[in-house]
PDB file of N, CA and C in Angstrom:
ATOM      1  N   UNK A   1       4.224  36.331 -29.916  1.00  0.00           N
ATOM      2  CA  UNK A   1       4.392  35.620 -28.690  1.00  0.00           C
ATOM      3  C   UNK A   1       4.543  36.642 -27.577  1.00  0.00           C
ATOM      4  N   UNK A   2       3.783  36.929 -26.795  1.00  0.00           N
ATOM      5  CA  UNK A   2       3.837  37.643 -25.494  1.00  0.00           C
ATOM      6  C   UNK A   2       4.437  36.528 -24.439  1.00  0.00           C
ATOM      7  N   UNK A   3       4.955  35.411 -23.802  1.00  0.00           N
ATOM      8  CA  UNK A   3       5.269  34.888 -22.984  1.00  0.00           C
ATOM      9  C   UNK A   3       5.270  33.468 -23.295  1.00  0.00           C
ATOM     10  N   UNK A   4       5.964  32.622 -22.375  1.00  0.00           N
ATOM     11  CA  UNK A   4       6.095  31.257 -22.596  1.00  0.00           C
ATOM     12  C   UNK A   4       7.309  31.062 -21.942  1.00  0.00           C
ATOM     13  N   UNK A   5       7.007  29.631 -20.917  1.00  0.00           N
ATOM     14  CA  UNK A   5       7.577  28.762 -19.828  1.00  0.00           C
ATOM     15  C   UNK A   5       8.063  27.577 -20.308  1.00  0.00           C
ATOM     16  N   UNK A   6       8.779  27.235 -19.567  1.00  0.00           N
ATOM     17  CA  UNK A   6       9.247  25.173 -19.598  1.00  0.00           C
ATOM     18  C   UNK A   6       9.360  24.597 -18.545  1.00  0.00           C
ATOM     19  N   UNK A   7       9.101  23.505 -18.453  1.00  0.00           N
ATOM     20  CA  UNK A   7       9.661  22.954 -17.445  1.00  0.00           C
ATOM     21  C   UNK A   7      10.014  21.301 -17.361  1.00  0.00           C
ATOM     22  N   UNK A   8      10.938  20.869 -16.504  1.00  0.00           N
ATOM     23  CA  UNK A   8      10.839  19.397 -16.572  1.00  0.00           C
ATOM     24  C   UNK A   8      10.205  18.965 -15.643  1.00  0.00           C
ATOM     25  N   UNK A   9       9.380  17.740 -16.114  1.00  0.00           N
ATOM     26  CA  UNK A   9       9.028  16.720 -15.514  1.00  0.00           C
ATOM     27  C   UNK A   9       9.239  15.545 -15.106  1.00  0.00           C
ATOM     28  N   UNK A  10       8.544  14.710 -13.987  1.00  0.00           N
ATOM     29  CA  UNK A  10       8.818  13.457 -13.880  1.00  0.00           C
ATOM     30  C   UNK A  10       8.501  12.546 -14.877  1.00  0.00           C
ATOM     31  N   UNK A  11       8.850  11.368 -15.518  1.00  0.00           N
ATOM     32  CA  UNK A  11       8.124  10.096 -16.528  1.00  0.00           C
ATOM     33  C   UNK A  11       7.016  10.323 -16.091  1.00  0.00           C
ATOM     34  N   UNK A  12       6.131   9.857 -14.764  1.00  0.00           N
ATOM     35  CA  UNK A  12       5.154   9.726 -14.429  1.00  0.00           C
ATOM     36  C   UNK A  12       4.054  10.801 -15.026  1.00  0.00           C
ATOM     37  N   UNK A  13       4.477  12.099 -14.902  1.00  0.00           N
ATOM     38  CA  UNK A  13       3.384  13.031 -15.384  1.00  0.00           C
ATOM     39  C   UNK A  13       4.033  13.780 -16.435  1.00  0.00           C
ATOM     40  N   UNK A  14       5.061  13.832 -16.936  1.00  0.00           N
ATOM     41  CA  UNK A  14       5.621  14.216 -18.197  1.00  0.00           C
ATOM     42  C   UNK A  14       4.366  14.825 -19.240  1.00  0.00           C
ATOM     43  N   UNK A  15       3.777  13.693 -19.475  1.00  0.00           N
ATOM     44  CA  UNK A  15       2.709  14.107 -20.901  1.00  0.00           C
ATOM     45  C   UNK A  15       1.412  15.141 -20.820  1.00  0.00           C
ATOM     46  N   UNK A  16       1.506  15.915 -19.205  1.00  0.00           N
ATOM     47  CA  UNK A  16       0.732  16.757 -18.865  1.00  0.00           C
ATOM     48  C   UNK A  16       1.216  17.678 -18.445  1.00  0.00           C
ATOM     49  N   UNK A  17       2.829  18.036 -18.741  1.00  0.00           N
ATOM     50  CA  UNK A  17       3.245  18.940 -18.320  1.00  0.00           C
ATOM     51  C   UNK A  17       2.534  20.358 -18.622  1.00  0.00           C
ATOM     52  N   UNK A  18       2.457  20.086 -19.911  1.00  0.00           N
ATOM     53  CA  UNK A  18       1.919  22.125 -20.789  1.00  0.00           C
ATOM     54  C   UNK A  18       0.625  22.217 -19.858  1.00  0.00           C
ATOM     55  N   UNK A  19      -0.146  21.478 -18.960  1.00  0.00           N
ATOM     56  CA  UNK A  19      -1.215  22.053 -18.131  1.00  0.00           C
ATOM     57  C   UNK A  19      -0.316  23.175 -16.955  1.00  0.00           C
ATOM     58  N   UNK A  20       0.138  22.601 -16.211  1.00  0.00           N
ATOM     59  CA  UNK A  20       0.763  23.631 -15.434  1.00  0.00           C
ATOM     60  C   UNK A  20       1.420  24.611 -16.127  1.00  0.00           C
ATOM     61  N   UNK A  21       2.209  24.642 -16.969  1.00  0.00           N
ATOM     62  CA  UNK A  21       3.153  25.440 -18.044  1.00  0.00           C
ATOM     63  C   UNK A  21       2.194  26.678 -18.784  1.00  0.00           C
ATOM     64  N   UNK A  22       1.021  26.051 -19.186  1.00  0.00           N
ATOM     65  CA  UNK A  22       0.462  26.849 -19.439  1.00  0.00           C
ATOM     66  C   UNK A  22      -0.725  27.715 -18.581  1.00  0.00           C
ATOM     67  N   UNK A  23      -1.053  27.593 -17.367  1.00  0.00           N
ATOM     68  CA  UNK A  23      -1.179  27.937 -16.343  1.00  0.00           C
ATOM     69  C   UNK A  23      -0.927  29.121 -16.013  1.00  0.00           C
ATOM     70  N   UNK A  24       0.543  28.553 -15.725  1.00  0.00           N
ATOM     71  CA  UNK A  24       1.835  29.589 -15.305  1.00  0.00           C
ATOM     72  C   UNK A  24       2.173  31.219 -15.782  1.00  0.00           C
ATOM     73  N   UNK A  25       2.227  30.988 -17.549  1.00  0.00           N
ATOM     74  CA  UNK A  25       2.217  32.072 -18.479  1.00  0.00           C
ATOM     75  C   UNK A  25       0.661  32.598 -18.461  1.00  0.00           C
ATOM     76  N   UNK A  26      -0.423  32.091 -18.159  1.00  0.00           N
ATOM     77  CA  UNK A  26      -1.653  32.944 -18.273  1.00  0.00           C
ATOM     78  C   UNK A  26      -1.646  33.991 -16.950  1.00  0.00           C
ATOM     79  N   UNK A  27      -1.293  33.139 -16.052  1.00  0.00           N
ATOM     80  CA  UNK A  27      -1.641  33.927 -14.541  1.00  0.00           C
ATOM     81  C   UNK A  27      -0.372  34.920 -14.345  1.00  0.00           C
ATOM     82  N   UNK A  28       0.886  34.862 -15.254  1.00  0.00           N
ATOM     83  CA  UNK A  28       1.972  35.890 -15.013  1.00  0.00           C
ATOM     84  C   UNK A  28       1.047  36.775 -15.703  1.00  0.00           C
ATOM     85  N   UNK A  29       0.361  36.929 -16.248  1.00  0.00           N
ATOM     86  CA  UNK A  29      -0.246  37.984 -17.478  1.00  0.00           C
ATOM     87  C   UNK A  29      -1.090  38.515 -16.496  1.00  0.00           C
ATOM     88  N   UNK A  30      -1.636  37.885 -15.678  1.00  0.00           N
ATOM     89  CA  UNK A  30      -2.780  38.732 -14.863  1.00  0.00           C
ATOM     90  C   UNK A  30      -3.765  38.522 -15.691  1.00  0.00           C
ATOM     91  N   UNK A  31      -3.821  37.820 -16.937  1.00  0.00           N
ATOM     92  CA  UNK A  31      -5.788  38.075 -17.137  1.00  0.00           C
ATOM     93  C   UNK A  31      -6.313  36.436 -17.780  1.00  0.00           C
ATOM     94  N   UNK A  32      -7.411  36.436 -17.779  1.00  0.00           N
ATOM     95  CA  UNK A  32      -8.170  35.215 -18.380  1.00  0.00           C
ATOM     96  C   UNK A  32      -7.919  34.596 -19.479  1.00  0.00           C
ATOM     97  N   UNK A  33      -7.384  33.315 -19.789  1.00  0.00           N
ATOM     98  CA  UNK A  33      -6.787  32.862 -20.687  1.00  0.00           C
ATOM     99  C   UNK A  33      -8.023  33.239 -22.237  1.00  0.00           C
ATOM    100  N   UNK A  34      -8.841  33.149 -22.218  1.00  0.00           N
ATOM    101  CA  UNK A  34     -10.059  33.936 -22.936  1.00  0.00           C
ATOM    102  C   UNK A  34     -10.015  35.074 -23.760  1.00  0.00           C
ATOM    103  N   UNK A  35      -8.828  36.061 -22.303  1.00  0.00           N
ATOM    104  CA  UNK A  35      -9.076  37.823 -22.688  1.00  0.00           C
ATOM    105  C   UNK A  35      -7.418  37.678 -23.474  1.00  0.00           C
ATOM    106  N   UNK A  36      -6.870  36.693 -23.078  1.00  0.00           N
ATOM    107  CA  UNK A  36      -5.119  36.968 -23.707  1.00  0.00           C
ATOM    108  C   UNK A  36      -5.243  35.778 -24.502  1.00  0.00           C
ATOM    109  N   UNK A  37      -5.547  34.999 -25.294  1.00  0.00           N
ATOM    110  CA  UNK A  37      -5.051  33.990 -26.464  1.00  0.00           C
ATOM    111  C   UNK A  37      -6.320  34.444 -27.722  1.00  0.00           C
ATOM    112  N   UNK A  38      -5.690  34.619 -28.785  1.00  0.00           N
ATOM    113  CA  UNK A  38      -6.315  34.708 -29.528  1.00  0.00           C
ATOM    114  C   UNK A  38      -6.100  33.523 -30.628  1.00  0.00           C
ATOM    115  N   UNK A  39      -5.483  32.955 -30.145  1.00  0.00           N
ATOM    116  CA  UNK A  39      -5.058  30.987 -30.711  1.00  0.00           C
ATOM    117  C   UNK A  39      -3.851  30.606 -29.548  1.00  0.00           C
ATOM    118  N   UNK A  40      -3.562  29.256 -29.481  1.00  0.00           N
ATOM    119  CA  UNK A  40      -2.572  28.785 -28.187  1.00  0.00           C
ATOM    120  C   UNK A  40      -2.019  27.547 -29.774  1.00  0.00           C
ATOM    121  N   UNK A  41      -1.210  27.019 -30.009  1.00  0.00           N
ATOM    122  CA  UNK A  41      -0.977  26.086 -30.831  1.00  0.00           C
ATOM    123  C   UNK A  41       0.198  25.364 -29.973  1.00  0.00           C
ATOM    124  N   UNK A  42      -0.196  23.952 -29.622  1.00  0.00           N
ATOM    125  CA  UNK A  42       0.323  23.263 -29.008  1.00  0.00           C
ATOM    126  C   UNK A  42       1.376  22.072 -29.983  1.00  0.00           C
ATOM    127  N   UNK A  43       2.757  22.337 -29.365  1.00  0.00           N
ATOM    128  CA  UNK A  43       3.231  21.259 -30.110  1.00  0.00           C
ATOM    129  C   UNK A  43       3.597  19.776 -29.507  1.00  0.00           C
ATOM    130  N   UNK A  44       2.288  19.328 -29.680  1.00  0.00           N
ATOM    131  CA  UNK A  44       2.410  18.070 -28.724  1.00  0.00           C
ATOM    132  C   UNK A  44       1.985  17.001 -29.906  1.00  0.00           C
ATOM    133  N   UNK A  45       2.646  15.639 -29.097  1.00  0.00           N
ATOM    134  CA  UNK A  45       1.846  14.620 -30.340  1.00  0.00           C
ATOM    135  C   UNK A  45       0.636  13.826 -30.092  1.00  0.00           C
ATOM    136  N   UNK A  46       0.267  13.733 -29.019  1.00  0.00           N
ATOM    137  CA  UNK A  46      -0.976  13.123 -28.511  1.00  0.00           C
ATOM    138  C   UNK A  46      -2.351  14.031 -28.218  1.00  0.00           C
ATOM    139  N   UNK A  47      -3.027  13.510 -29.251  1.00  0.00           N
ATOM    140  CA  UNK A  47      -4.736  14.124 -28.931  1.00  0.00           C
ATOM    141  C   UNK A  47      -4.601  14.294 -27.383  1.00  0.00           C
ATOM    142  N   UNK A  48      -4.559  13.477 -26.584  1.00  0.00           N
ATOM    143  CA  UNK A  48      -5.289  13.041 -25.321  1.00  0.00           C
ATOM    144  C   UNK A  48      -4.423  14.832 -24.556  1.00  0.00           C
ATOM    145  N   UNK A  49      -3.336  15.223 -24.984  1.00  0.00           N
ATOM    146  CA  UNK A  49      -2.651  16.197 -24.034  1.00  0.00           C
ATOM    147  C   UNK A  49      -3.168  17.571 -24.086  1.00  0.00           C
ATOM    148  N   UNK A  50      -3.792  17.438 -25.279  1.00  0.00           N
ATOM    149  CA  UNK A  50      -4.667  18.890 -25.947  1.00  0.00           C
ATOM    150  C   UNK A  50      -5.587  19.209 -25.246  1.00  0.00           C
ATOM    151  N   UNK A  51      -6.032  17.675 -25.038  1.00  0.00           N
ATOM    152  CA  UNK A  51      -7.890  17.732 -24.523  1.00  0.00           C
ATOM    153  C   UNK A  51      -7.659  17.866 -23.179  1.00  0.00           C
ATOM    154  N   UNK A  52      -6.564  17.672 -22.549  1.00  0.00           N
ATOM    155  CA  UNK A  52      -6.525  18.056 -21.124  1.00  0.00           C
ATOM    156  C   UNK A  52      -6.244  19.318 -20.721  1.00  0.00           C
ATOM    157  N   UNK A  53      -5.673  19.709 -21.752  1.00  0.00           N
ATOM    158  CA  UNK A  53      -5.051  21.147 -21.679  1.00  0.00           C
ATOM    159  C   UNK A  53      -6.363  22.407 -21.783  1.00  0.00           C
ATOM    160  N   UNK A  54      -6.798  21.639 -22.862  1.00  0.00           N
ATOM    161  CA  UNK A  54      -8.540  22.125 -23.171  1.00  0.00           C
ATOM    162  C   UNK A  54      -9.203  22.351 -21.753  1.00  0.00           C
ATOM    163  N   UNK A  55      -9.622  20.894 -21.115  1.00  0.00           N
ATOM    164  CA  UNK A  55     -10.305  20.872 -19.910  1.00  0.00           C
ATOM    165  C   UNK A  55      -9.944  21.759 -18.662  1.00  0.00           C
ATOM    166  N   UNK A  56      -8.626  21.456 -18.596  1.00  0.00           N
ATOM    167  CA  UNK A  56      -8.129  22.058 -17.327  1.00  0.00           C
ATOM    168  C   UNK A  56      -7.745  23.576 -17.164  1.00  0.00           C
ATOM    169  N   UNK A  57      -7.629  24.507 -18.673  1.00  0.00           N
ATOM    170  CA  UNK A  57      -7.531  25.651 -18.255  1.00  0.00           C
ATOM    171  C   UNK A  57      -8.595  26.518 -19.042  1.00  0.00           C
ATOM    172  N   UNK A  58      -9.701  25.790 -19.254  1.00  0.00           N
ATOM    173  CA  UNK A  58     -11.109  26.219 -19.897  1.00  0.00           C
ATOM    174  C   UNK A  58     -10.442  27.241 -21.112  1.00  0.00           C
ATOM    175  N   UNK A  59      -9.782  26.041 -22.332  1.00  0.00           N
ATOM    176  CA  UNK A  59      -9.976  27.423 -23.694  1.00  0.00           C
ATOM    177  C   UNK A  59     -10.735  27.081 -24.078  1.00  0.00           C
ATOM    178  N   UNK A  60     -11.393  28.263 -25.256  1.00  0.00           N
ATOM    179  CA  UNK A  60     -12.201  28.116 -26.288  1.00  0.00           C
ATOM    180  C   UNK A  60     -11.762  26.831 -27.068  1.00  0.00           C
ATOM    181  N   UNK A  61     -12.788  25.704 -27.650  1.00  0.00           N
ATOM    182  CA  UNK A  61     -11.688  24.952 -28.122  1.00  0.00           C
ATOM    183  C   UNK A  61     -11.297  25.631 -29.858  1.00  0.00           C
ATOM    184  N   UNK A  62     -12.566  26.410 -30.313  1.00  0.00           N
ATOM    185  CA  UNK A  62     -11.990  27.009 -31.423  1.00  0.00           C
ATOM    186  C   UNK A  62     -10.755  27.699 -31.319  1.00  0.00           C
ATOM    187  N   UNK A  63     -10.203  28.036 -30.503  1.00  0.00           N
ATOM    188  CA  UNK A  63      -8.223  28.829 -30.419  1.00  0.00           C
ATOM    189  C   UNK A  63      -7.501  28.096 -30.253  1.00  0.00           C
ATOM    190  N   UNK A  64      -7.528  26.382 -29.735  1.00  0.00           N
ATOM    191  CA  UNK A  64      -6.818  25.300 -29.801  1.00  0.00           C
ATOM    192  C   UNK A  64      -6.504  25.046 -30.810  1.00  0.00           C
ATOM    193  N   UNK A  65      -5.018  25.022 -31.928  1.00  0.00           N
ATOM    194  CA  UNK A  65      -4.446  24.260 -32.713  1.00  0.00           C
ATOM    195  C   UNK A  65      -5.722  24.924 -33.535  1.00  0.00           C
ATOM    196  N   UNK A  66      -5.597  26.049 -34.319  1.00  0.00           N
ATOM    197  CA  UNK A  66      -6.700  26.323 -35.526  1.00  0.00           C
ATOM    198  C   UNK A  66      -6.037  25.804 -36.741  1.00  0.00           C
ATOM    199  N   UNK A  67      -4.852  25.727 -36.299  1.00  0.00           N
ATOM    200  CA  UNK A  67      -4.145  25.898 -37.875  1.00  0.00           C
ATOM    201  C   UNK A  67      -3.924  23.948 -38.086  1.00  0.00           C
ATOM    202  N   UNK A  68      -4.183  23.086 -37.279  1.00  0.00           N
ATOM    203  CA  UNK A  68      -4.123  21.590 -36.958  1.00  0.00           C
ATOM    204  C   UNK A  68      -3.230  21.351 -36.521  1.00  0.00           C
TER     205      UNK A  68
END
């Protein structure tokens, strides 16, 4: 583990928090989430939070959750 954030949210956007969160820890690093994850494993329970997380900070989706 090189880095990692938290934060609270409102109910309203709660279930999208790890987009900003994870954001946060790529851009303290200074480099492309690409050049620094060599897997990200999310502990979330909803498909739908992955795939946003996917979309919004462009990972590979092969380094998403390899291990399921």
């Amino acid at each position: 583990m090189v880095a990692y954030d938290h934060v609270g949210r409102r109910a309203r956007v709660r279930g999208i928090g790890l987009v900003p969160e994870t954001r946060k820890v790529i851009e303290c690093k200074g480099q492309r989430a690409a050049d620094l994850l060599d897997a990200i494993e999310t502990n979330e329970a909803f498909s739908t939070q992955v795939c946003k997380l996917k979309k919004e900070i462009d990972l590979d989706p092969s380094k998403v959750n390899p291990n399921g």
